[in-house]
Protein backbone atom coordinates (compact mmCIF):
# COMPACT_ATOMS: atom_id res chain seq x y z
CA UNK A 1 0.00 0.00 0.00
CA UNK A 2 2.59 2.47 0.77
CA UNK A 3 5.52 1.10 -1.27
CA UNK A 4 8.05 3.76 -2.58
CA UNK A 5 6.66 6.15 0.15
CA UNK A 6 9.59 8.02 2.54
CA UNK A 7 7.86 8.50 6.14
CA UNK A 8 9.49 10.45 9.14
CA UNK A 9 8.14 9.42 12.13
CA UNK A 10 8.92 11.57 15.95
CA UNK A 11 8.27 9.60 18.96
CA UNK A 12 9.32 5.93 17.17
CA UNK A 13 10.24 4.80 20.48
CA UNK A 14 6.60 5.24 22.27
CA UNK A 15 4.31 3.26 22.59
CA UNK A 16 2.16 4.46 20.10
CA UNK A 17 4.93 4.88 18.07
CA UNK A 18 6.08 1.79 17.56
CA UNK A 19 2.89 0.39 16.59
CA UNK A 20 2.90 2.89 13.75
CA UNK A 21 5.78 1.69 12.83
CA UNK A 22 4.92 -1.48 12.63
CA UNK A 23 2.01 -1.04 10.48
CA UNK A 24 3.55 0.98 8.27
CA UNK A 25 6.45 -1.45 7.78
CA UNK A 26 4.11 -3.99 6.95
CA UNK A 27 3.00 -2.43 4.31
CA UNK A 28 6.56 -1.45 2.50
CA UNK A 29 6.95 2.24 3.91
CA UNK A 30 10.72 3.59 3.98
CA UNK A 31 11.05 5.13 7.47
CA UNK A 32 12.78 7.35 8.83
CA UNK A 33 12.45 7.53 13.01
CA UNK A 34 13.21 9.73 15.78
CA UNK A 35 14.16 8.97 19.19
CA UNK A 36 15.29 10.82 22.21
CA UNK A 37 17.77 8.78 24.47
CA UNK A 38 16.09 5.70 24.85
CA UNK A 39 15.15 3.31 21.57
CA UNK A 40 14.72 0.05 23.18
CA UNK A 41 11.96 -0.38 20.66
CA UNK A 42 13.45 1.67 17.57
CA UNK A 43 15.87 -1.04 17.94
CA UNK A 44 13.69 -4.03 17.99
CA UNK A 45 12.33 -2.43 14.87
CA UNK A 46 15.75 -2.67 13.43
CA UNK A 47 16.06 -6.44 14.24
CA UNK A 48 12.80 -7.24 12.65
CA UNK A 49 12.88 -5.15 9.64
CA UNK A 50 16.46 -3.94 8.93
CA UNK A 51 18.00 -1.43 8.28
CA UNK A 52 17.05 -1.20 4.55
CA UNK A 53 13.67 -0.13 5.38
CA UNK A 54 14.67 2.06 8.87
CA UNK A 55 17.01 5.03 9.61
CA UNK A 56 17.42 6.41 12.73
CA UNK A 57 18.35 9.46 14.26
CA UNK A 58 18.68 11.01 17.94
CA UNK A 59 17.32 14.05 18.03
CA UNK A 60 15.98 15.75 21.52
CA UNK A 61 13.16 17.78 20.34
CA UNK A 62 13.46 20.78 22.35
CA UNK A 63 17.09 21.50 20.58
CA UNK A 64 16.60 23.48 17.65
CA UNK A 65 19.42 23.30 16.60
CA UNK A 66 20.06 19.88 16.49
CA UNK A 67 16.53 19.51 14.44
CA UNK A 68 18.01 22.16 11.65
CA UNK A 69 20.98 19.75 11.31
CA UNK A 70 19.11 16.51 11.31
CA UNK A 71 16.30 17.83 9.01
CA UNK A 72 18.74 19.15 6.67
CA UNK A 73 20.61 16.01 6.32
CA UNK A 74 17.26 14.17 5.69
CA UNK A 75 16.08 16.68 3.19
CA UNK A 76 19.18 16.39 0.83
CA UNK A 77 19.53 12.64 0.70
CA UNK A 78 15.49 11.93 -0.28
CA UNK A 79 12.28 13.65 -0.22
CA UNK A 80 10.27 12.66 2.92
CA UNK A 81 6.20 12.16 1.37
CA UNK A 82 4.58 11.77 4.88
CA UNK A 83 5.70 13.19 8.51
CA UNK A 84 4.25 11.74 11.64
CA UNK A 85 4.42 14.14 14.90
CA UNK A 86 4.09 11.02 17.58
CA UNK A 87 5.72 12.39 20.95
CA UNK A 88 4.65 13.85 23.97
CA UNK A 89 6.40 13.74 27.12
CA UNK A 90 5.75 11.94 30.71
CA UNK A 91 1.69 13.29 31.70
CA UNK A 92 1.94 14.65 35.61
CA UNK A 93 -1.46 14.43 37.82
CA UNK A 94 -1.16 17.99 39.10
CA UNK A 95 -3.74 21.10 40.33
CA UNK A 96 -3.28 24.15 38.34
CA UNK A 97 -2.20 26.05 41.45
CA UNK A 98 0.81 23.55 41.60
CA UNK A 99 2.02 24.67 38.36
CA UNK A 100 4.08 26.95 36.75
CA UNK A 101 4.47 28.31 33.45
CA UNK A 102 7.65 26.37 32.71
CA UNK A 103 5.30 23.20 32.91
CA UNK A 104 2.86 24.22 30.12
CA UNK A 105 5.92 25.78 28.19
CA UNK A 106 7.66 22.34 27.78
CA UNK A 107 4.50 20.63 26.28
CA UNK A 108 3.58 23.74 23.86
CA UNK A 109 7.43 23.62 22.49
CA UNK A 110 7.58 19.61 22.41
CA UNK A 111 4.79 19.21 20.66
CA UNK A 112 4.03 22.65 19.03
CA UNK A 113 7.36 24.26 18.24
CA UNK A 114 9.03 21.17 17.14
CA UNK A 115 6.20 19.90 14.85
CA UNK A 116 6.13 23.51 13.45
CA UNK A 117 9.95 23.67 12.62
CA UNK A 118 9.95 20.21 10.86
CA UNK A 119 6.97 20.71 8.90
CA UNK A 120 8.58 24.64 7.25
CA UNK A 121 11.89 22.37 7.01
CA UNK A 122 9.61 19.67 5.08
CA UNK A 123 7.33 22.63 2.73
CA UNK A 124 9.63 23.02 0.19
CA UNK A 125 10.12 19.86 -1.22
CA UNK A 126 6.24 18.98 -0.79
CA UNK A 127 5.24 22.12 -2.43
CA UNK A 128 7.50 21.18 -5.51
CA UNK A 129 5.91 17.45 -5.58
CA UNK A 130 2.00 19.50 -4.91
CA UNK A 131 1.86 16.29 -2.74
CA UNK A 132 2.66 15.13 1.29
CA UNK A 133 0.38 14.41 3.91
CA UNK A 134 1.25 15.35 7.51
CA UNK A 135 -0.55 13.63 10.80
CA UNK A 136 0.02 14.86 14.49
CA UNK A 137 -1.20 12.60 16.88
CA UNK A 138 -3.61 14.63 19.53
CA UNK A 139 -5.85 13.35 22.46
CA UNK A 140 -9.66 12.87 22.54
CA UNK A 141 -9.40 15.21 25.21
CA UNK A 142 -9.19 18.00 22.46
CA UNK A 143 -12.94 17.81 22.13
CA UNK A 144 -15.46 18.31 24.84
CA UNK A 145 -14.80 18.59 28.67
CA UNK A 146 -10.83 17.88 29.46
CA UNK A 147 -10.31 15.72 32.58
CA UNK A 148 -8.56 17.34 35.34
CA UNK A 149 -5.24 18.01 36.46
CA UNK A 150 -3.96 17.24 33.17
CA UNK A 151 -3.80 21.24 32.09
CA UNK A 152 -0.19 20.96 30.55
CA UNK A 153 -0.26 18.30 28.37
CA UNK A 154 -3.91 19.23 27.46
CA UNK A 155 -2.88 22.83 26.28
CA UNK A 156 0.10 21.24 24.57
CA UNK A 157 -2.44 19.40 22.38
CA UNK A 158 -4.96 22.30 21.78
CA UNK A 159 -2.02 24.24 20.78
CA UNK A 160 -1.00 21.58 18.08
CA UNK A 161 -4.29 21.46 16.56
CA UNK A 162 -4.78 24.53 16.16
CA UNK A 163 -1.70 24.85 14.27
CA UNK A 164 -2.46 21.84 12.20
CA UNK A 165 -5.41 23.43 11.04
CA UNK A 166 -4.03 26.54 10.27
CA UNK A 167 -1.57 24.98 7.68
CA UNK A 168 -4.48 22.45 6.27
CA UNK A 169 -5.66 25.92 5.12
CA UNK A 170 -2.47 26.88 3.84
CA UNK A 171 -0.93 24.13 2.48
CA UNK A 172 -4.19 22.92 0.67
CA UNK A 173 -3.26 24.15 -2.74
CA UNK A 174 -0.21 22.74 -3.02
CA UNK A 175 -1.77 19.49 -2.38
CA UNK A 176 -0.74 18.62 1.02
CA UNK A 177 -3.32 17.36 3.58
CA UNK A 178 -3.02 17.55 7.27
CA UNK A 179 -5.04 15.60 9.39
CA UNK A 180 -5.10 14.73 13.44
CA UNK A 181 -6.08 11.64 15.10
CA UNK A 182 -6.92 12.04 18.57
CA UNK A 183 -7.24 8.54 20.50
CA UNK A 184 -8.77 8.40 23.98
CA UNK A 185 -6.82 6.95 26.65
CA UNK A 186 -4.15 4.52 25.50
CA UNK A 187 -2.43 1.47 27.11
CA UNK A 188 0.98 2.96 26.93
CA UNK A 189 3.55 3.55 29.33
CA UNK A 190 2.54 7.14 29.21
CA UNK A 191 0.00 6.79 31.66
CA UNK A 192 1.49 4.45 34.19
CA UNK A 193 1.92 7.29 36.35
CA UNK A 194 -1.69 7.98 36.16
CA UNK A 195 -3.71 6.29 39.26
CA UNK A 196 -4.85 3.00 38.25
CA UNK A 197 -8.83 4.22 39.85
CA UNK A 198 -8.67 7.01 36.75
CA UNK A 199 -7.86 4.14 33.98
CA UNK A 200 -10.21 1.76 35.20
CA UNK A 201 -13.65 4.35 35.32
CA UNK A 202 -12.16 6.11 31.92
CA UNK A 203 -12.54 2.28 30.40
CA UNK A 204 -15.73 1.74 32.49
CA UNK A 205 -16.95 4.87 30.31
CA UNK A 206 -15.92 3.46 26.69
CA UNK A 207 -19.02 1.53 25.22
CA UNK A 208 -16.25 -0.79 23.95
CA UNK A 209 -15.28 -1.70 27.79
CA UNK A 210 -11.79 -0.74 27.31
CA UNK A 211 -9.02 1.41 26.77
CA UNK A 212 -7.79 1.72 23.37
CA UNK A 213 -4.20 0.14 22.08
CA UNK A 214 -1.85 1.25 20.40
CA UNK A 215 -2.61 -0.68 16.87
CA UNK A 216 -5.88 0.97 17.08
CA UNK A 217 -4.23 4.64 16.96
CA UNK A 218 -2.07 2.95 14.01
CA UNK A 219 -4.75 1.52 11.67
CA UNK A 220 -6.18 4.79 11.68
CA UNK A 221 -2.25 6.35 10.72
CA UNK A 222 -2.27 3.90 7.64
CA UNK A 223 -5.65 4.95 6.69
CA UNK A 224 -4.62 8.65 6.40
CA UNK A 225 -1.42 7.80 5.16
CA UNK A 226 -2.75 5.85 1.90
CA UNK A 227 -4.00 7.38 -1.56
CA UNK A 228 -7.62 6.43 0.46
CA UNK A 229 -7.51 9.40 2.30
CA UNK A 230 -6.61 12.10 -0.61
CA UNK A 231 -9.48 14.26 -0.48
CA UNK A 232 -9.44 14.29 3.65
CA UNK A 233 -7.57 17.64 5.18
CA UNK A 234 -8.33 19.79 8.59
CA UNK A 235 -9.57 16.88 10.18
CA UNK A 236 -9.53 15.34 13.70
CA UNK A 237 -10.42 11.67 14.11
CA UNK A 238 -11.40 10.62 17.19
CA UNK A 239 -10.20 6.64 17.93
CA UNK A 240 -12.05 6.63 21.12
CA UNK A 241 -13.96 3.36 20.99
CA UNK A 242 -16.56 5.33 21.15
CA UNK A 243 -16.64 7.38 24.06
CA UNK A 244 -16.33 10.96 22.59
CA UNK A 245 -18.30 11.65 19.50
CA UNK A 246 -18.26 14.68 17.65
């Protein structure tokens, strides 16, 4: 399905991540992956696949510099035809009193600031082609009521999407789509640190009885990533098992 296509993927290591690279694999994508520090599974990627199909890079996301020189040494040795923004970092079960600015500041520039400076590194090329697709992964708590204590990582999200649909508009007529996918609570190791009481009423609450997985998230990734979805831009689909609707 996606044979001959060049993906960059951020966040290859997560939970989440992995599965979409798993399902993208499987269906002859060229990848090209990020990690920060830790790639326990990037590298069990590489044992199953190879490294025909799988590059690699470290890149700490909140360095921009070191995303200028990674991005331009991507850029010159291949186009890149669909980028992936799959990272977030570790959710903390705080008040707003309790927090600071520095706390929300982290999650807008991981998941904001970097997405926006590989996407005007990526424009170029996909404006020459009048083709690319690009696909941030969100939360299902970008619609409706937000849970509490989770302001941070919430307004990190909002931020994204908002951004994402900005350059849907923009990027439109030179044939690029951008699309969201927004699961509902995943079994990840993301939210380990979450109390176990919170996981068990949030799947009590999904007519599905459960929480979602990660292949769910990345069925829905292949779907926007195939020639299916080429008439599909500024969207935000929910994989949420059906426990926030639109």
């Amino acid at each position: 399905m996606l044979t001959g296509q060049r993906i960059l993927i951020t966040g290859a290591n997560g939970g989440i991540g992995k599965a979409i690279c798993e399902i993208l694999l499987q269906n002859n994508a060229k990848l090209v992956l990020f990690y920060n520090k830790n790639k326990t599974q990037v590298d069990k990627l590489l044992e199953k696949y190879g490294n025909d199909s799988i590059e690699i890079h470290e890149v700490d996301l909140l360095n921009i510099k070191k995303i200028e020189n990674v991005m331009n040494l991507i850029s010159s040795s291949d186009k890149i035809d669909c980028f992936i923004h799959s990272v977030t970092i570790p959710i903390e079960n705080k008040e707003i009193t309790k927090l600071q600015w520095e706390d929300y500041q982290s999650h807008i520039d991981i998941q904001t600031r970097s997405f926006l400076q590989i996407v005007q590194s990526l424009m170029p090329n996909m404006k020459e082609k009048k083709q690319g697709r690009i696909i941030s992964i969100l939360t299902s708590y970008t619609i409706g009521r937000p849970p509490n204590n989770m302001s941070p990582y919430i307004v990190g999200k909002y931020s994204l999407l908002g951004l994402s649909k900005s350059l849907a508009v923009e990027l439109g007529p030179y044939g690029i789509t951008v699309n969201c996918i927004s699961p509902s609570m995943t079994n990840t190791a993301l939210i380990e640190k979450l109390p176990s009481k919170l996981k068990e009423i949030t799947a009590s609450q999904v007519p599905l009885g459960r929480l979602a997985e990660p292949k769910d998230v990345a069925s829905m990734v292949l779907f926007v990533c195939s020639r299916s979805s080429d008439y599909i831009s500024g969207e935000n689909f929910l994989v949420t098992g059906g426990q926030t609707m639109h």
